[in-house]
C-alpha atoms as a PDB file:
ATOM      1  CA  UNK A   1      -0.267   4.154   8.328  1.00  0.00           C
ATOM      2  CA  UNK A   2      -2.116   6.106  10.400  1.00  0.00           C
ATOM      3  CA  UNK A   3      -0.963   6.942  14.526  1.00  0.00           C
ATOM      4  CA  UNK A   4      -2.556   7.803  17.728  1.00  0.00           C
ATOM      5  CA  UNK A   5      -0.622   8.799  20.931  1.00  0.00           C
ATOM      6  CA  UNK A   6      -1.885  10.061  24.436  1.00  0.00           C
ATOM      7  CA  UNK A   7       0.813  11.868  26.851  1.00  0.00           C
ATOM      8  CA  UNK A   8       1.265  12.315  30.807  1.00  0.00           C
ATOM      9  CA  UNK A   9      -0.101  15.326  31.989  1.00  0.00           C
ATOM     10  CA  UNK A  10       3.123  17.146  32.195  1.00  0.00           C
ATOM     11  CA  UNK A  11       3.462  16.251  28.497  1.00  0.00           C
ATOM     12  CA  UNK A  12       6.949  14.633  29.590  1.00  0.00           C
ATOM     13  CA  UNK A  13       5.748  11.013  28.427  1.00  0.00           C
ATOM     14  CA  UNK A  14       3.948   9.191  25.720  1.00  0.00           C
ATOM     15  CA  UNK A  15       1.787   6.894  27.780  1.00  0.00           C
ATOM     16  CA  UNK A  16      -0.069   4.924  25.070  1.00  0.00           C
ATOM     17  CA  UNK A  17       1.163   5.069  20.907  1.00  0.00           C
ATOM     18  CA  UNK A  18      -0.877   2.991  18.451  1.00  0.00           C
ATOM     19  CA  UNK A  19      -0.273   2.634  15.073  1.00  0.00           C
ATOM     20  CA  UNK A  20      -2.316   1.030  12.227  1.00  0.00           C
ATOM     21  CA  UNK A  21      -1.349  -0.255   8.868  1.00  0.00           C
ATOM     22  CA  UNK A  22      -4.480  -2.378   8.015  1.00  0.00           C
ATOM     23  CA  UNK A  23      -7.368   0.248   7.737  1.00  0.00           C
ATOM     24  CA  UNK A  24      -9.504  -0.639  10.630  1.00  0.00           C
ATOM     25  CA  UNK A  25     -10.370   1.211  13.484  1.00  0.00           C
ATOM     26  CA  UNK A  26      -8.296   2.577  16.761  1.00  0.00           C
ATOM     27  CA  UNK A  27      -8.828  -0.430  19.483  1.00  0.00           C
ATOM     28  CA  UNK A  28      -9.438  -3.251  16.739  1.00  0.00           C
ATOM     29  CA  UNK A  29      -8.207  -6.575  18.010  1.00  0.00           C
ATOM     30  CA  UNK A  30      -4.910  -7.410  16.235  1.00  0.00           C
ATOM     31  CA  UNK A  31      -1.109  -7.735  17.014  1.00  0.00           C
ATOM     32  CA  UNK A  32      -0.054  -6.370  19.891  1.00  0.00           C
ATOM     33  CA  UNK A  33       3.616  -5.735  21.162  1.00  0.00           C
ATOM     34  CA  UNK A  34       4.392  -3.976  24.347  1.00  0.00           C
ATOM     35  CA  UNK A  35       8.030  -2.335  24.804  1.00  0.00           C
ATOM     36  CA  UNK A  36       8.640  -0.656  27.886  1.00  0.00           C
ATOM     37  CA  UNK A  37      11.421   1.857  28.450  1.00  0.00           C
ATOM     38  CA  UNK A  38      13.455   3.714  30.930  1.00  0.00           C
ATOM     39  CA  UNK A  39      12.665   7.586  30.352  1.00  0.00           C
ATOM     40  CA  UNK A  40      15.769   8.626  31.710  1.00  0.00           C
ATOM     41  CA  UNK A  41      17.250   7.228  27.955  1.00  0.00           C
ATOM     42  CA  UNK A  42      14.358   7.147  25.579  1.00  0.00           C
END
């Protein structure tokens, strides 16, 4: 598995997170699920 992550400015927030199991390249089409959460818990 390999990761990729991109923060806010302030470093405070992870704005985008992918993650790959299959080999191919960042921004290959594929599964995508979107989860959204309050930062005041995460």
């Amino acid at each position: 598995m390999v990761s990729r992550a991109e923060f806010s400015p302030d470093g405070r927030y992870r704005t985008v997170l992918e993650r790959r199991w299959d080999g191919l390249p960042f921004g290959s089409p594929g599964v995508c699920a979107w989860i959204m959460m309050n930062p005041s818990i995460s």
